[in-house]
N, C-alpha and C. Protein backbone atom coordinates (compact mmCIF):
# COMPACT_ATOMS: atom_id res chain seq x y z
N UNK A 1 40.87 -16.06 13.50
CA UNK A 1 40.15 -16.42 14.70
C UNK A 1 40.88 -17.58 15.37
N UNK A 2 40.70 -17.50 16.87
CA UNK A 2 41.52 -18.67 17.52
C UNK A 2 40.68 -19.08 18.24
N UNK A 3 40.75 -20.20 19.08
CA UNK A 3 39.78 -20.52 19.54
C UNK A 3 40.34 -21.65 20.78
N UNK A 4 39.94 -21.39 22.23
CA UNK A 4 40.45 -21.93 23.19
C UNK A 4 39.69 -22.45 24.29
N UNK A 5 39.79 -23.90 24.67
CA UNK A 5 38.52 -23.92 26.12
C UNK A 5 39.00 -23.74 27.35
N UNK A 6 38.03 -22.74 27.85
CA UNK A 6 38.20 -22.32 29.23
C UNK A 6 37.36 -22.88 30.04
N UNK A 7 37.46 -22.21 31.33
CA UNK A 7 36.37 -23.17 32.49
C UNK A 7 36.55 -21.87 33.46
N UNK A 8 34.89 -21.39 33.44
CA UNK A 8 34.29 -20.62 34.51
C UNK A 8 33.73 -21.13 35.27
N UNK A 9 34.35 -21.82 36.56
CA UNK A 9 33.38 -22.60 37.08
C UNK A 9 32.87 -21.57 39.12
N UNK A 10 33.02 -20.27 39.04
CA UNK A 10 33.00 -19.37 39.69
C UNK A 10 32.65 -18.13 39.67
N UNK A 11 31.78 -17.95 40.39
CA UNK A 11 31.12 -16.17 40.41
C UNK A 11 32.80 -15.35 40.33
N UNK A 12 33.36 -15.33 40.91
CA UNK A 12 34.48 -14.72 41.04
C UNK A 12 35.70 -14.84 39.65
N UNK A 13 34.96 -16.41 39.34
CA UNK A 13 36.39 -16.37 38.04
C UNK A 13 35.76 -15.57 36.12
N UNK A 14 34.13 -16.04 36.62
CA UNK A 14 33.59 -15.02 35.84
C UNK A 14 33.74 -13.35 35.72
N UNK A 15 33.71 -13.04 36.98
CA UNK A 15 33.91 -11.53 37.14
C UNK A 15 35.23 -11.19 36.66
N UNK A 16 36.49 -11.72 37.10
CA UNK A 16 37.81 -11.39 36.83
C UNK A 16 37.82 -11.59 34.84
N UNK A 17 37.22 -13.07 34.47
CA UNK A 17 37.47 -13.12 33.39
C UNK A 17 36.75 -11.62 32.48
N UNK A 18 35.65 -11.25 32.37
CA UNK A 18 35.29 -10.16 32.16
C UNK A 18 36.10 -9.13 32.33
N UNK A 19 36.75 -8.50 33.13
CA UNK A 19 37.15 -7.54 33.46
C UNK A 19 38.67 -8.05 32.51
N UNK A 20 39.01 -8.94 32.41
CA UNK A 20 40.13 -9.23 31.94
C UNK A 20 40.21 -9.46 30.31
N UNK A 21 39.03 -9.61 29.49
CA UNK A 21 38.99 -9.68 28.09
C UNK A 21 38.46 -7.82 27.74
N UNK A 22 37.80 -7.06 28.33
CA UNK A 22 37.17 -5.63 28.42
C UNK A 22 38.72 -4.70 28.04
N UNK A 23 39.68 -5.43 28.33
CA UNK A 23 41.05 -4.75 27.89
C UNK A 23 41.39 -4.92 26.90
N UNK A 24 40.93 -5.63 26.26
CA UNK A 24 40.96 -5.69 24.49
C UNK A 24 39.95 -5.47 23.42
N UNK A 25 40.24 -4.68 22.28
CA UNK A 25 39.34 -4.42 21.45
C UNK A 25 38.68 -5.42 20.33
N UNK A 26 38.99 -6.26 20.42
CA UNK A 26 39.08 -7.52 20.10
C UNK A 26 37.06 -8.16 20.26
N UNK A 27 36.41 -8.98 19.33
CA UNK A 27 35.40 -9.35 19.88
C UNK A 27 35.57 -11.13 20.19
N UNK A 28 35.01 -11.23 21.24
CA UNK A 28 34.86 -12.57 21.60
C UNK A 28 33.61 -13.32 21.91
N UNK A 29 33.27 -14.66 21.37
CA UNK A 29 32.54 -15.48 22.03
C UNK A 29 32.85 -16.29 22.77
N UNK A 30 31.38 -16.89 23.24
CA UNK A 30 31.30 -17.65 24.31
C UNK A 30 30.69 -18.96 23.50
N UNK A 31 31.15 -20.52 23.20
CA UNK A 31 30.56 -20.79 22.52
C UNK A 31 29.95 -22.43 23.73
N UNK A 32 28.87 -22.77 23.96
CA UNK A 32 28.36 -23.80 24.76
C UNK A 32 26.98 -24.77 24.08
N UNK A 33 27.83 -25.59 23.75
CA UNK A 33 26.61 -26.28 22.93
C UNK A 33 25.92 -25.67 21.86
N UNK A 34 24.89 -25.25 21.18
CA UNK A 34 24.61 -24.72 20.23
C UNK A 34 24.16 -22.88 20.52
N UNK A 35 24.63 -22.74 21.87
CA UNK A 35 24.44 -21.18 22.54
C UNK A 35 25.81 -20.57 21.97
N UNK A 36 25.87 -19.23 21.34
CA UNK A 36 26.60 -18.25 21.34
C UNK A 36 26.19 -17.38 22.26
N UNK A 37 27.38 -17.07 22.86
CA UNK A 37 27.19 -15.30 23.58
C UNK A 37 28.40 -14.53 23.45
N UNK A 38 28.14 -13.12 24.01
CA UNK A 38 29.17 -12.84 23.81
C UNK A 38 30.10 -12.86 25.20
N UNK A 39 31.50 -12.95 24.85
CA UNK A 39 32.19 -13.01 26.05
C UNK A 39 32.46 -11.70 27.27
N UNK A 40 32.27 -10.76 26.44
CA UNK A 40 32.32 -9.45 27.70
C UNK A 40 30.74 -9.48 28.41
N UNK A 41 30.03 -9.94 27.95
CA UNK A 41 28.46 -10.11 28.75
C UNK A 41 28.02 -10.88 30.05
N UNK A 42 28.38 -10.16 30.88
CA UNK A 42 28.16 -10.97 32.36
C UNK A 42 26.83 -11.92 32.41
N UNK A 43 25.97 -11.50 32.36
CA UNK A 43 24.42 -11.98 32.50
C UNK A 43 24.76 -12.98 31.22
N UNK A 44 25.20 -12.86 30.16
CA UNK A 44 25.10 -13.84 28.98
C UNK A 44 25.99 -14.98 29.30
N UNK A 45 27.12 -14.84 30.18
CA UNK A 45 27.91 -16.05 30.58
C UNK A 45 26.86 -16.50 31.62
N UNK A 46 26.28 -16.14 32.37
CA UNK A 46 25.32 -16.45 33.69
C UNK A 46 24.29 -17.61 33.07
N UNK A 47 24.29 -17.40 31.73
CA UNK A 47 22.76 -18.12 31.18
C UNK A 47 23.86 -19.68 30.51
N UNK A 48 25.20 -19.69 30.69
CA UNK A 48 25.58 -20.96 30.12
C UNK A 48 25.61 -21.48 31.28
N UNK A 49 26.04 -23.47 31.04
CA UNK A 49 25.93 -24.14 31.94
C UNK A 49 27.85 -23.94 32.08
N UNK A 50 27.71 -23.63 33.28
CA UNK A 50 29.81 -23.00 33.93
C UNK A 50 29.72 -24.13 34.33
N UNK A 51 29.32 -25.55 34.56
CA UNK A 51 29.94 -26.96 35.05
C UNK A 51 30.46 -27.32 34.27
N UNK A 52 30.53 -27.50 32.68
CA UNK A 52 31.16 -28.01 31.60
C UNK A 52 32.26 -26.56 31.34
N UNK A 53 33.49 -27.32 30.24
CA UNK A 53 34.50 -26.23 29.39
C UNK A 53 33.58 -26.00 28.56
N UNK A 54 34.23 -24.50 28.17
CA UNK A 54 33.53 -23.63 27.07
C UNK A 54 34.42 -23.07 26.61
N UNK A 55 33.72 -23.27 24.74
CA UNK A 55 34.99 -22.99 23.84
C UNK A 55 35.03 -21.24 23.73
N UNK A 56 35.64 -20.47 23.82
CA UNK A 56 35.98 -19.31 23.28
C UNK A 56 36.77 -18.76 22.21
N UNK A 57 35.87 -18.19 21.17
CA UNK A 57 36.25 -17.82 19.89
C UNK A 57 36.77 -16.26 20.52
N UNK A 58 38.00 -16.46 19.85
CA UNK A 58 39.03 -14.78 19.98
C UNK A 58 39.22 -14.35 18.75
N UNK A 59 37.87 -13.17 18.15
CA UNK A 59 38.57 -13.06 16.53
C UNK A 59 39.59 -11.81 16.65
N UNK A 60 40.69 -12.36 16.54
CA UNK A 60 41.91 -11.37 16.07
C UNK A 60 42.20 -11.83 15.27
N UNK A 61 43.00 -11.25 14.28
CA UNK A 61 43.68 -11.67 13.61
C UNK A 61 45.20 -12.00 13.97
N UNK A 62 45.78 -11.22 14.15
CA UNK A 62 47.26 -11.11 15.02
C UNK A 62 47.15 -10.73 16.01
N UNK A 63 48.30 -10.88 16.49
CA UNK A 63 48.73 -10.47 18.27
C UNK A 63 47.75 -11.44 19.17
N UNK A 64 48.05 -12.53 18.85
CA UNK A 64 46.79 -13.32 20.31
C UNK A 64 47.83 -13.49 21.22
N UNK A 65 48.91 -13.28 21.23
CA UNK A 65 49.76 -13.65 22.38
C UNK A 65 49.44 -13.09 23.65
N UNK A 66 49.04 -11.80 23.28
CA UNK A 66 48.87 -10.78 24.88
C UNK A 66 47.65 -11.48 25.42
N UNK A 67 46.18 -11.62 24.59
CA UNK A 67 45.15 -12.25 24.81
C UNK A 67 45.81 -13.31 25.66
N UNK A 68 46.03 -14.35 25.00
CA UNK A 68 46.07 -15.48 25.48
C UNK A 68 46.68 -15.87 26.95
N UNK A 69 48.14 -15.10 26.73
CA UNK A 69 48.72 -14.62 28.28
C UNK A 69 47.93 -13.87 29.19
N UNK A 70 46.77 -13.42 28.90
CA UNK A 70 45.82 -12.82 29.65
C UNK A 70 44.94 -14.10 30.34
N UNK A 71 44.44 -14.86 29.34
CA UNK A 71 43.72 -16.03 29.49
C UNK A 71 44.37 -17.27 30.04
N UNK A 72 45.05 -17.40 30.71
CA UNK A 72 46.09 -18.68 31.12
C UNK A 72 45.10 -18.86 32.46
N UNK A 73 44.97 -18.06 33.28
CA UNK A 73 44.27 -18.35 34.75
C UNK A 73 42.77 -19.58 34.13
N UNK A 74 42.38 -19.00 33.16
CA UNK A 74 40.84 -20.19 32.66
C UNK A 74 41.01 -20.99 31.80
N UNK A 75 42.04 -20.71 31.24
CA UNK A 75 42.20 -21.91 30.21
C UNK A 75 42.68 -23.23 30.86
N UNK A 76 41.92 -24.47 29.66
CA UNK A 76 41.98 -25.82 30.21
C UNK A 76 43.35 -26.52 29.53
């Protein structure tokens, strides 16, 4: 598992980010204060507070490179 903070601080950067982790089979959280969600869950990112970074757990085991190069636009 890896684990990286991002920042959704946009209707629009939410939507892209979704559409952009949905390409991997991979499961992810959303982790915000003592809230888990999951990261492909639109409405479940909607219910965190997007003014603060939020950590995201990526459990792969290998290959996070493509992930991560996926994730560069939100990451902090």
């Amino acid at each position: 598992m890896k684990t990286v903070q991002i920042s959704l601080n946009s209707i629009d950067k939410v939507k892209s980010f979704v559409n952009d982790i949905t390409k991997f089979d991979y499961d992810f959280d959303l982790v915000s204060g003592r809230y888990v969600i999951d990261a492909k869950s639109i409405m479940g990112i909607f219910s965190l507070d997007l003014s603060k970074p939020i950590d995201l757990n990526i459990h792969a085991e290998d290959n996070v490179d493509d992930v991560i190069a996926a994730l560069q636009p939100y990451m902090i």
